[in-house]
Each structure stands twice: as structure tokens, then as C-alpha cells.
C-alpha atoms as a PDB file:
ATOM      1  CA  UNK A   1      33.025  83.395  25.950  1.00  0.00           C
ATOM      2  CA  UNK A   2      36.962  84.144  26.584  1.00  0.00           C
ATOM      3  CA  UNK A   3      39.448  82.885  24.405  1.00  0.00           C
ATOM      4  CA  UNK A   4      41.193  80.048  26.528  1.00  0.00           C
ATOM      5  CA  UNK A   5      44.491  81.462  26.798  1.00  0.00           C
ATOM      6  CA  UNK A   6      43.563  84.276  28.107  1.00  0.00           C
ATOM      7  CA  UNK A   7      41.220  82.954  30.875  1.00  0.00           C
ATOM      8  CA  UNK A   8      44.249  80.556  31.452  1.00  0.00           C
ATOM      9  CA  UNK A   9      46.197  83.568  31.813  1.00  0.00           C
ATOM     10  CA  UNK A  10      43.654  85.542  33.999  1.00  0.00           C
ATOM     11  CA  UNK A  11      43.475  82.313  36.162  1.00  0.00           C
ATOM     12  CA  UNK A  12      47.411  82.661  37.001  1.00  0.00           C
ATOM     13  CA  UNK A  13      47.190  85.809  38.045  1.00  0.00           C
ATOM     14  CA  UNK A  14      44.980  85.546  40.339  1.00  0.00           C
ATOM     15  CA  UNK A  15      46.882  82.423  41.589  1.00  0.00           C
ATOM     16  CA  UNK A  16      49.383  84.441  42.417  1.00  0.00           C
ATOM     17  CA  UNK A  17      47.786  87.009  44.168  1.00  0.00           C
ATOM     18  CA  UNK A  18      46.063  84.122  46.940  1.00  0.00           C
ATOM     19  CA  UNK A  19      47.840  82.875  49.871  1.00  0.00           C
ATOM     20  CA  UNK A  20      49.314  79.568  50.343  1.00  0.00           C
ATOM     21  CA  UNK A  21      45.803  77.896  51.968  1.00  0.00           C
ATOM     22  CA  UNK A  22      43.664  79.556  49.819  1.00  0.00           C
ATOM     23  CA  UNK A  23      45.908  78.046  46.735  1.00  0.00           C
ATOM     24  CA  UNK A  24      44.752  74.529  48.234  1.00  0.00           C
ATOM     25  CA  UNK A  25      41.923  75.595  48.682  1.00  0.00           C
ATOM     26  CA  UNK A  26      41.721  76.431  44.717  1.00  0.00           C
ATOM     27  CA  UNK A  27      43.608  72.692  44.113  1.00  0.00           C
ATOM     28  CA  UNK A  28      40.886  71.187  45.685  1.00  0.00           C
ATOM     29  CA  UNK A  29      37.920  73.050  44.077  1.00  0.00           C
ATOM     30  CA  UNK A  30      39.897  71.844  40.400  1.00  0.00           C
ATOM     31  CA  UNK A  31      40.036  68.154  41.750  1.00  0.00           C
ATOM     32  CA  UNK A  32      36.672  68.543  43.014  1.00  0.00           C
ATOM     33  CA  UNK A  33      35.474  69.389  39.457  1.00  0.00           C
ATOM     34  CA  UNK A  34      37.445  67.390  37.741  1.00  0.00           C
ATOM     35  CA  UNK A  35      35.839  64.048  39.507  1.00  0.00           C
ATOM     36  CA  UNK A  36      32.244  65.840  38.709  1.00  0.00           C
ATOM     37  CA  UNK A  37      33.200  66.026  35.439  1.00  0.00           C
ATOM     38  CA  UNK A  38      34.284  62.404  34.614  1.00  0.00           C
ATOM     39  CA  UNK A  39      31.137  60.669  32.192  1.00  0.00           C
ATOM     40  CA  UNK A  40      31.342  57.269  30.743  1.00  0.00           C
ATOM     41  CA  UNK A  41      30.360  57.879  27.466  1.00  0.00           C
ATOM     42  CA  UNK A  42      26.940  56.444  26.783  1.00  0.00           C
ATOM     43  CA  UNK A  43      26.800  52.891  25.419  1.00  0.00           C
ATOM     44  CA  UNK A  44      26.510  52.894  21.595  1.00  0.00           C
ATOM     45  CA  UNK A  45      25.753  49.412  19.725  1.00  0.00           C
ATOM     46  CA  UNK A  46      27.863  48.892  17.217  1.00  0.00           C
ATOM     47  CA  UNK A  47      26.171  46.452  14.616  1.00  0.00           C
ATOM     48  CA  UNK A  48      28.747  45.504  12.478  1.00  0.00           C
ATOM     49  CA  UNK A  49      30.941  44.104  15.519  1.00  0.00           C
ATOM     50  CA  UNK A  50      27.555  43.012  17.368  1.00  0.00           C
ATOM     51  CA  UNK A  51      28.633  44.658  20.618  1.00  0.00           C
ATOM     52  CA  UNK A  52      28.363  47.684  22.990  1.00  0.00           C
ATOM     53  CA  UNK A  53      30.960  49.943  22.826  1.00  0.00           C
ATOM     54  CA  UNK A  54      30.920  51.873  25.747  1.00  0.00           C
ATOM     55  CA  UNK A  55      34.854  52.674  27.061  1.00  0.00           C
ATOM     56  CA  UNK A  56      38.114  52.319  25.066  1.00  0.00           C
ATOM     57  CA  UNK A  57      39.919  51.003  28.160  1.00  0.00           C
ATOM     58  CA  UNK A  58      37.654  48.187  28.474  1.00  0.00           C
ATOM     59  CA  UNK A  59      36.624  45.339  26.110  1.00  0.00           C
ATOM     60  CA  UNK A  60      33.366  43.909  25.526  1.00  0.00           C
ATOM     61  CA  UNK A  61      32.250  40.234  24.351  1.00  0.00           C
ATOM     62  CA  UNK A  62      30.272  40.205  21.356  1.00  0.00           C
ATOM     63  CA  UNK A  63      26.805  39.765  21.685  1.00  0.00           C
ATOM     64  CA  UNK A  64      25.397  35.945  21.201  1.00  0.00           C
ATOM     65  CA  UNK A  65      22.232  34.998  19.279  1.00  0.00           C
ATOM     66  CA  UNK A  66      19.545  34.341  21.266  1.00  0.00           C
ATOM     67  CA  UNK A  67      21.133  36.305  24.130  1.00  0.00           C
ATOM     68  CA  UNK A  68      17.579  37.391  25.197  1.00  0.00           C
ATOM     69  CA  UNK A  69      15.779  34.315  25.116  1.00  0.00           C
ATOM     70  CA  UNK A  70      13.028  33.826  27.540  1.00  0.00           C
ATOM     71  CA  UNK A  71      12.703  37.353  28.391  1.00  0.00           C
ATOM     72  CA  UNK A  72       9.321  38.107  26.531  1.00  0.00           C
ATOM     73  CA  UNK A  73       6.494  36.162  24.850  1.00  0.00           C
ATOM     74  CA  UNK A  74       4.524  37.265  21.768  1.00  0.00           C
ATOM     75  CA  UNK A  75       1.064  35.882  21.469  1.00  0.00           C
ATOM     76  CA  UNK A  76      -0.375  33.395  19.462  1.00  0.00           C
ATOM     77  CA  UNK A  77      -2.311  36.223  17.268  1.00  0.00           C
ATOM     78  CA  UNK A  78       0.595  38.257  17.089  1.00  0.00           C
ATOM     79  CA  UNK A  79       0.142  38.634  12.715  1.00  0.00           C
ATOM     80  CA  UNK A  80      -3.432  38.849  13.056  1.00  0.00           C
ATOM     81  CA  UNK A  81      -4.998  41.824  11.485  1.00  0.00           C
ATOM     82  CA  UNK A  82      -5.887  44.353  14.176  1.00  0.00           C
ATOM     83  CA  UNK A  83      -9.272  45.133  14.874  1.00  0.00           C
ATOM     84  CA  UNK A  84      -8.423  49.039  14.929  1.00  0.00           C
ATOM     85  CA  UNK A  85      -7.138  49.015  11.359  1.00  0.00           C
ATOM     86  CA  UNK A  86     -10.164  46.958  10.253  1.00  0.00           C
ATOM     87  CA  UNK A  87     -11.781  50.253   8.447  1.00  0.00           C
ATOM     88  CA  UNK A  88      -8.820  51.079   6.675  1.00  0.00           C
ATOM     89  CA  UNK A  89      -8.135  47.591   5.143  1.00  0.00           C
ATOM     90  CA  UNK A  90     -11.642  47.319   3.993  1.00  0.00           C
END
């Protein structure tokens, strides 16, 4: 890897060197990668505030108990002993 001055000076030299288009042409190619470069950082779950946390710019209501309600079942034998651990309890 190059130290980042110096491939920031490299860079401006060969600026210089293009002609007018093909410096728009080099504008253009930095915007383009600058829009392929944006991420959202991924959502992280903060526990103590009971939230997501996924963008400084943006604010998030905390999460409310029983938020999820309705979206699965457990069944009835759900702290039954399992029949493939039966050998090992024994």
C-alpha cells in the first residue's frame, strides 16, 4: 500500500496532465464511487436503550414489550423432556 499523501499527490499530477473532458470524465468516475461506496451501517441492538441503532441522523422509537406478539406459537410440550436426550438423562 502507498502512503496517502503521496497517492494524493500522484493523483494531481496526473490531473494535470489530462485534458479538460477527460478531467470530467475523472469527476464523474469519483462521484460514481463515491455513491457505490455509501453503506448504512448495519443495525446493532442496543439493549440498554431497547432499540436499533442503525444511523446517527435518524432516531428510532424504543422497542415495546410484546412488540412481537402473535408472530409464533410454542407448543403445548414445549418443556417436555426430549425423546433424543432420553439416554443421556437416564
Amino acid at each position: 500500500m502507498h502512503e496517502p499523501f503521496i497517492v494524493d499527490q500522484q493523483i494531481a499530477i496526473q490531473i494535470k496532465k489530462l485534458l479538460p473532458t477527460q478531467k470530467e470524465q475523472v469527476l464523474a468516475f469519483i462521484e460514481f464511487l463515491e455513491q457505490k461506496n455509501k453503506q448504512r451501517p448495519k443495525p446493532k441492538f442496543d439493549s440498554g436503550k431497547g432499540m436499533f441503532e442503525m444511523s446517527p441522523d435518524k432516531e428510532y422509537k424504543p422497542l415495546k414489550a410484546g412488540f412481537l406478539k402473535g408472530t409464533f406459537t410454542m407448543k403445548d410440550d414445549f418443556d417436555e423432556p426430549l425423546d433424543d436426550f432420553k439416554e443421556y438423562m437416564e
